[in-house]
C-alpha atoms as a PDB file:
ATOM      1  CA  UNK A   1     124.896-137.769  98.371  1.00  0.00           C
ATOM      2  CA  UNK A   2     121.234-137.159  98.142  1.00  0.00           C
ATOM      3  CA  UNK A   3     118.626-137.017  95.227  1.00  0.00           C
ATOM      4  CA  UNK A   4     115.574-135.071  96.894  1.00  0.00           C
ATOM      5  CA  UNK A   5     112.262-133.219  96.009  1.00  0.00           C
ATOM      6  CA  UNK A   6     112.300-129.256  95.818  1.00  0.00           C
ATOM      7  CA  UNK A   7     110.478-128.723  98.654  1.00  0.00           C
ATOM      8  CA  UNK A   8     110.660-126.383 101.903  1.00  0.00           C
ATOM      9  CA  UNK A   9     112.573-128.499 103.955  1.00  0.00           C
ATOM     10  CA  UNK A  10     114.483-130.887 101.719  1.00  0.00           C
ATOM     11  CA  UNK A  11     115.614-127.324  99.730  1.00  0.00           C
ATOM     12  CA  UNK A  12     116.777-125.885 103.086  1.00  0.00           C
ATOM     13  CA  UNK A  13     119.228-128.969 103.937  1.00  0.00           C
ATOM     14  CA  UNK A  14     119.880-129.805 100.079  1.00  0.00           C
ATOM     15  CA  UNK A  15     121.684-127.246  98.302  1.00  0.00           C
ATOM     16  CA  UNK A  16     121.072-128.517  94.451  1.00  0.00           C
ATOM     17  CA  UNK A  17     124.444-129.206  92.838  1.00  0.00           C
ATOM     18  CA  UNK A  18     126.642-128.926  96.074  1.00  0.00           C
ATOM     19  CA  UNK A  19     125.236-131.689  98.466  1.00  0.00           C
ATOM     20  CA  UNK A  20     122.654-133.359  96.443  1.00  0.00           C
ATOM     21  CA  UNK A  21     120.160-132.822  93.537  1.00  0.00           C
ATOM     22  CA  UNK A  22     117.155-131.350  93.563  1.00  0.00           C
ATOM     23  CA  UNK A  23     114.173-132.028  91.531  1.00  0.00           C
ATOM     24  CA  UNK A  24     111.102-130.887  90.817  1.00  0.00           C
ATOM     25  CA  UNK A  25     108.132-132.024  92.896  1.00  0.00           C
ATOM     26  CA  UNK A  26     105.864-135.165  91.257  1.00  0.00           C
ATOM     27  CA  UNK A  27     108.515-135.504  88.208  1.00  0.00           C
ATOM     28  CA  UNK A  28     109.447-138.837  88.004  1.00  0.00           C
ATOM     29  CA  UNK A  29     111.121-138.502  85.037  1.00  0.00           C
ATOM     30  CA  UNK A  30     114.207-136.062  86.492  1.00  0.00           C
ATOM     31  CA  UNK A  31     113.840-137.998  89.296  1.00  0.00           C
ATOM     32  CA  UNK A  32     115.128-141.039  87.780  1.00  0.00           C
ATOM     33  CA  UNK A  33     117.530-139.127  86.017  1.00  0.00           C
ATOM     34  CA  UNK A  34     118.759-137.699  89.137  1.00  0.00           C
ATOM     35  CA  UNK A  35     119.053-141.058  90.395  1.00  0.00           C
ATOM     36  CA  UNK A  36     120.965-142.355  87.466  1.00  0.00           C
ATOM     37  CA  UNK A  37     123.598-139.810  87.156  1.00  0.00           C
ATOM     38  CA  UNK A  38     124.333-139.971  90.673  1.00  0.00           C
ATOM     39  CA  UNK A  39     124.734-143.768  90.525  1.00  0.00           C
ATOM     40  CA  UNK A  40     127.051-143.615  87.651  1.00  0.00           C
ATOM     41  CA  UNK A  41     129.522-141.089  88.800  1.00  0.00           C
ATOM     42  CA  UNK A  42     131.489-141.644  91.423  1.00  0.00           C
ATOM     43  CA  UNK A  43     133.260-138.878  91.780  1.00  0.00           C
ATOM     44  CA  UNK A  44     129.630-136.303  91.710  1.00  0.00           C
ATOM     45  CA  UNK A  45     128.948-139.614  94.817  1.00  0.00           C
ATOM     46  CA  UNK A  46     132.373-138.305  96.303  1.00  0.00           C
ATOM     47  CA  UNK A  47     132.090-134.930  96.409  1.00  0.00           C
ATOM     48  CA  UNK A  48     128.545-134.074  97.265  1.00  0.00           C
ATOM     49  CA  UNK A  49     129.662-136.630 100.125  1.00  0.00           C
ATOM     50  CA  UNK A  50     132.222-134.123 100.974  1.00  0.00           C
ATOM     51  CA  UNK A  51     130.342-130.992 100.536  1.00  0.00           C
ATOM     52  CA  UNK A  52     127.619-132.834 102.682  1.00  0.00           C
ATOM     53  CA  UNK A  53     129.706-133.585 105.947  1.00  0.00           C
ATOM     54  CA  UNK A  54     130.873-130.042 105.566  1.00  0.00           C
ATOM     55  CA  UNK A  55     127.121-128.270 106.189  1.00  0.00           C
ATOM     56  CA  UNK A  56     126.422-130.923 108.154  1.00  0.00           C
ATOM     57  CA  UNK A  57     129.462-129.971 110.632  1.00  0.00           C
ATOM     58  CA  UNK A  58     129.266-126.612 110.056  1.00  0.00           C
ATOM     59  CA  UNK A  59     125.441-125.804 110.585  1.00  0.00           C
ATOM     60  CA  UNK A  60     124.394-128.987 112.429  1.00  0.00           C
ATOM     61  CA  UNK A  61     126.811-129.139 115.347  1.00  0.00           C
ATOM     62  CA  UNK A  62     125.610-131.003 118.682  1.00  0.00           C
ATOM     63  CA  UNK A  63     126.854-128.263 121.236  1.00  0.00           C
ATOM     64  CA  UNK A  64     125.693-125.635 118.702  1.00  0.00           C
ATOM     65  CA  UNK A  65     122.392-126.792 118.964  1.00  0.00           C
ATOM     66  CA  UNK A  66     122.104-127.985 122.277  1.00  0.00           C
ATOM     67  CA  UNK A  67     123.056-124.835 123.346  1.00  0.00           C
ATOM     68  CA  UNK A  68     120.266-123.458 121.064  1.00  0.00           C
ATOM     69  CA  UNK A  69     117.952-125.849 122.621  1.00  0.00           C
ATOM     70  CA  UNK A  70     118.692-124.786 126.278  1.00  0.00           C
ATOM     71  CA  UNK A  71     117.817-121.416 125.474  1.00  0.00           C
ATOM     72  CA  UNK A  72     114.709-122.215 123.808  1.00  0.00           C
ATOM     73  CA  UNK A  73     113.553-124.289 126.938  1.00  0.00           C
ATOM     74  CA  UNK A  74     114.692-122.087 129.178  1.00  0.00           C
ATOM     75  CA  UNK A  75     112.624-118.977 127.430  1.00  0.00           C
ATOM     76  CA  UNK A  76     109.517-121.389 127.703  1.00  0.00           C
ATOM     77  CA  UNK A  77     110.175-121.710 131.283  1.00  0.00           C
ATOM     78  CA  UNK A  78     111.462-118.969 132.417  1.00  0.00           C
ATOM     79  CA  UNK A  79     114.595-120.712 133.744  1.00  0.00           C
END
């Protein structure tokens, strides 16, 4: 579960309501509310959990991306 700024990067990883929350850049004040409501409830803890190790497997495999990686060197270098 993750409470993160809505930011390139963080937004591209963090997808607001499944994963995590997102809030708006230099608010404090949703960011403590973020925090709050995601301390309090376990079962919004549980779930973007969940939803989390699902992108994570599903987008962020190792062989995926070593693969990916491999390519990418091997373009550089002309392997």
């Amino acid at each position: 579960p993750i409470v993160s700024t809505d930011i390139p990067g963080s937004n591209e990883v963090v997808l607001d309501g499944v994963n995590g929350i997102l809030v708006p850049p230099k608010d404090s004040k949703t960011l403590n509310k973020a925090l709050y409501q995601l301390l309090k409830s376990n079962g919004l803890r549980k779930k973007f959990r969940k939803n989390g190790l699902n992108i994570l497997n599903k987008n962020f495999e190792i062989k995926m991306n070593t693969e990916k990686l491999i390519l990418l060197y091997k373009s550089f270098f002309k392997i």
